[in-house]
Protein backbone atom coordinates (compact mmCIF):
# COMPACT_ATOMS: atom_id res chain seq x y z
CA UNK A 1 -120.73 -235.50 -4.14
CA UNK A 2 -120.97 -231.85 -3.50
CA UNK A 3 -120.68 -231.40 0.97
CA UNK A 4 -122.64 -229.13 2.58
CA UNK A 5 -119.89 -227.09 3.91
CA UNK A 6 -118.16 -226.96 -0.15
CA UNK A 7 -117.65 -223.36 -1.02
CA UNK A 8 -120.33 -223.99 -4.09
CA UNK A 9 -122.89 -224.86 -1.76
CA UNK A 10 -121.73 -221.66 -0.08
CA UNK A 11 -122.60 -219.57 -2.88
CA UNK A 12 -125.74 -220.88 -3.65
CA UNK A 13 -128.61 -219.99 -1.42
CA UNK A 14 -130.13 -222.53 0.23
CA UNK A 15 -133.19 -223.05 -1.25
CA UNK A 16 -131.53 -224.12 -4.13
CA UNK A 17 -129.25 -226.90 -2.48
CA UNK A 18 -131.90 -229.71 -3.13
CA UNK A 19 -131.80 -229.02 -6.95
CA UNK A 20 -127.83 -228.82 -7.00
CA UNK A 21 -127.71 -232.08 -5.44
CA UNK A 22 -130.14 -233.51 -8.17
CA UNK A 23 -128.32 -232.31 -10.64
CA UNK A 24 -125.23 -233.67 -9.22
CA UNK A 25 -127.20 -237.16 -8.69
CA UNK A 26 -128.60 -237.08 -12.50
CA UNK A 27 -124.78 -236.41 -13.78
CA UNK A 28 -123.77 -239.65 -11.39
CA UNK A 29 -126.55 -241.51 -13.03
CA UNK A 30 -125.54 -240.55 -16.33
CA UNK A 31 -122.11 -241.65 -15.36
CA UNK A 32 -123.65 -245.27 -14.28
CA UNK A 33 -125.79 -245.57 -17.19
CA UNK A 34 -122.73 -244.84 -19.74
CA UNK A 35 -120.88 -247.80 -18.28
CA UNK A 36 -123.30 -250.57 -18.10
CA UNK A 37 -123.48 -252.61 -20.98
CA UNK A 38 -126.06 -255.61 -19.57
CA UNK A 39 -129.21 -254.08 -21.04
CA UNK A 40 -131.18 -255.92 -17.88
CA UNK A 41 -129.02 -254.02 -15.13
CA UNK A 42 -129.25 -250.71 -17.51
CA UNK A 43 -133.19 -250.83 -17.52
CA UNK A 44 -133.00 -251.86 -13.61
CA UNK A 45 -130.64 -248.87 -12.75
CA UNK A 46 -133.01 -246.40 -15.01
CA UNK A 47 -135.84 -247.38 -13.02
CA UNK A 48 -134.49 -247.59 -9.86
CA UNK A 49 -133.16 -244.16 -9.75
CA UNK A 50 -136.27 -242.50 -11.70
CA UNK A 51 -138.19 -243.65 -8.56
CA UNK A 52 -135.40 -242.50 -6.81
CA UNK A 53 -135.66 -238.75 -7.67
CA UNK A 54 -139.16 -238.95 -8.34
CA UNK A 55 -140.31 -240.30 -5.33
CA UNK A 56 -142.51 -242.98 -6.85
CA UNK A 57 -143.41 -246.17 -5.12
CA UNK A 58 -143.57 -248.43 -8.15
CA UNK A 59 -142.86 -247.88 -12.04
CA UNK A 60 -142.63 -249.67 -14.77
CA UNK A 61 -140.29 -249.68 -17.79
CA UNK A 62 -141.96 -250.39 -21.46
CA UNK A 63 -139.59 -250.97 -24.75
CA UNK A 64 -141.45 -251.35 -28.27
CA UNK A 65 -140.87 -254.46 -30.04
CA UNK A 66 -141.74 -255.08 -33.44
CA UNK A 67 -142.47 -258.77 -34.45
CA UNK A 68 -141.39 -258.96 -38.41
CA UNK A 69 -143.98 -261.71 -40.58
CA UNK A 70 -141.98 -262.12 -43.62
CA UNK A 71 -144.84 -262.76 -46.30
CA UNK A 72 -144.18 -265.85 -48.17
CA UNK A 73 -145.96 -265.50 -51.77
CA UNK A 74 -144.90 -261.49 -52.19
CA UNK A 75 -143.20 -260.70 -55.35
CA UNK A 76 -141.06 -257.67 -56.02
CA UNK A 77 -144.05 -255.39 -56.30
CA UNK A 78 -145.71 -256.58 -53.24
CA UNK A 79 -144.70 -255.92 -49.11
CA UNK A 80 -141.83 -258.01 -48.80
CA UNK A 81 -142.86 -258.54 -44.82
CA UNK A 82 -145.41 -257.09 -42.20
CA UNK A 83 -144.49 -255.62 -38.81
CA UNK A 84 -146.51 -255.96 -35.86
CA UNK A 85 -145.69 -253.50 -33.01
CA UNK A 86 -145.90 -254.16 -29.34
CA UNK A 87 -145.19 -252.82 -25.95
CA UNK A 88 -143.26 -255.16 -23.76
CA UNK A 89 -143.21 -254.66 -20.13
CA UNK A 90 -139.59 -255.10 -19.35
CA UNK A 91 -139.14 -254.36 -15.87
CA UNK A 92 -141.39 -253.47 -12.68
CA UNK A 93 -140.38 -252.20 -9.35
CA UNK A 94 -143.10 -252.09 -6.32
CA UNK A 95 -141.80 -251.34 -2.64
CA UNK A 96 -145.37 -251.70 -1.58
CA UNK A 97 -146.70 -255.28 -2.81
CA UNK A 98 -144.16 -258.30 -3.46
CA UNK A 99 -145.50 -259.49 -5.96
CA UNK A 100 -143.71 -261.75 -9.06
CA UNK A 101 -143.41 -259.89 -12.56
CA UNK A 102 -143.65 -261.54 -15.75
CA UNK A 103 -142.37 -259.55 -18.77
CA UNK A 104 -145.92 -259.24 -20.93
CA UNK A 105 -146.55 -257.45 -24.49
CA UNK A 106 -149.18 -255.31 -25.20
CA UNK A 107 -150.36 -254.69 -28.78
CA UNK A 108 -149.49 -251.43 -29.91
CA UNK A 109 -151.69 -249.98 -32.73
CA UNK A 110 -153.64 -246.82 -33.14
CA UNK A 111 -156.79 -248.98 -30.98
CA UNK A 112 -155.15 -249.43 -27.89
CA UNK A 113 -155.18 -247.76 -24.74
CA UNK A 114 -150.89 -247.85 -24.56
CA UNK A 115 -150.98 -246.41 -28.21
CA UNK A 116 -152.94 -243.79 -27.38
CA UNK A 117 -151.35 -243.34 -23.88
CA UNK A 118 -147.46 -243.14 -25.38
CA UNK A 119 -147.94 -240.99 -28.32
CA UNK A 120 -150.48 -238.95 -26.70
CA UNK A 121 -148.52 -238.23 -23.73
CA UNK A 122 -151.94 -236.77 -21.73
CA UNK A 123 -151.80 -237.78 -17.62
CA UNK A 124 -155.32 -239.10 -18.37
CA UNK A 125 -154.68 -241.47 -20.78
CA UNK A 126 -151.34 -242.60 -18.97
CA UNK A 127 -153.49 -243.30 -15.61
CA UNK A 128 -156.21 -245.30 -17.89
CA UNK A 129 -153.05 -247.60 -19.22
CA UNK A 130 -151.74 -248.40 -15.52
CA UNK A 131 -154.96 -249.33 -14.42
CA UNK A 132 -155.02 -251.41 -17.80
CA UNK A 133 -151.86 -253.06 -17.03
CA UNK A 134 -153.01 -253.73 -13.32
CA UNK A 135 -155.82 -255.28 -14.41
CA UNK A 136 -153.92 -257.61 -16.66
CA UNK A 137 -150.94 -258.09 -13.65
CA UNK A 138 -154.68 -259.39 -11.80
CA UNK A 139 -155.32 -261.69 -14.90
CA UNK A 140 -151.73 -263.30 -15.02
CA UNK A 141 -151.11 -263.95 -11.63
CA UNK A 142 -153.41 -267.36 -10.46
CA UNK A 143 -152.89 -268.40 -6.66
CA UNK A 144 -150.84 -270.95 -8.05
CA UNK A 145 -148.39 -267.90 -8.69
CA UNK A 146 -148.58 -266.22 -5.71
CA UNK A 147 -146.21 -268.07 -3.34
């Protein structure tokens, strides 16, 4: 970690300290993320310091998961199998509600809202699939869950 006092920090002027020391924290990240090989602590760590540098109070990590139907009376000319695609929810982070998280899967086809919101990429679309997925966090969680 680059000091305050270095002689690069020195150099630079000083409205520009904040982004060398993101930088520097994104190349320590990238450092972490190279070594871990549990794919549970990697997806922890990503979110952890993407909240981190992005000063966000909760996130959410989402990996696409296709589930493969292999189709039992196709011949050679026919689709050997179908794929179904999904988004599962992986991880969550909150530091404002404690609240238990359950990995779920969303379907993922051109009529859904996380479709739509992923390949779309527009804000508006993204905000419509969080309050989606709150709505469905409400759904899951029964008082019986809530300890």
């Amino acid at each position: 970690m680059l000091a305050t006092g270095s002689r690069i920090m020195q150099a630079v002027p000083r409205e520009f300290h904040g982004l060398i020391l993101k930088f520097q924290k994104l190349q320590e990240i990238g450092a972490a993320l190279s070594a871990e090989k549990d794919l549970a602590a990697l997806l922890t760590l990503i979110l952890r310091e993407s909240r981190s540098l992005t000063g966000a109070d909760s996130g959410t990590i989402y990996v696409r998961e296709d589930v493969v139907e292999f189709l039992e009376n196709a011949t050679a000319k026919d689709t050997l199998s179908r794929s179904t695609p999904f988004l599962v929810a992986k991880i969550a982070q909150n530091d404002s509600l404690d609240l238990p998280f359950k990995e779920f899967r969303l379907p993922f086809d051109m009529k859904t809202v996380a479709h739509t919101a992923t390949c779309t990429m527009c804000p508006a679309n993204r905000m419509t699939m969080s309050m989606r997925v709150a709505r469905l966090l409400r759904q899951r969680l029964t008082p019986t869950d809530v300890s």
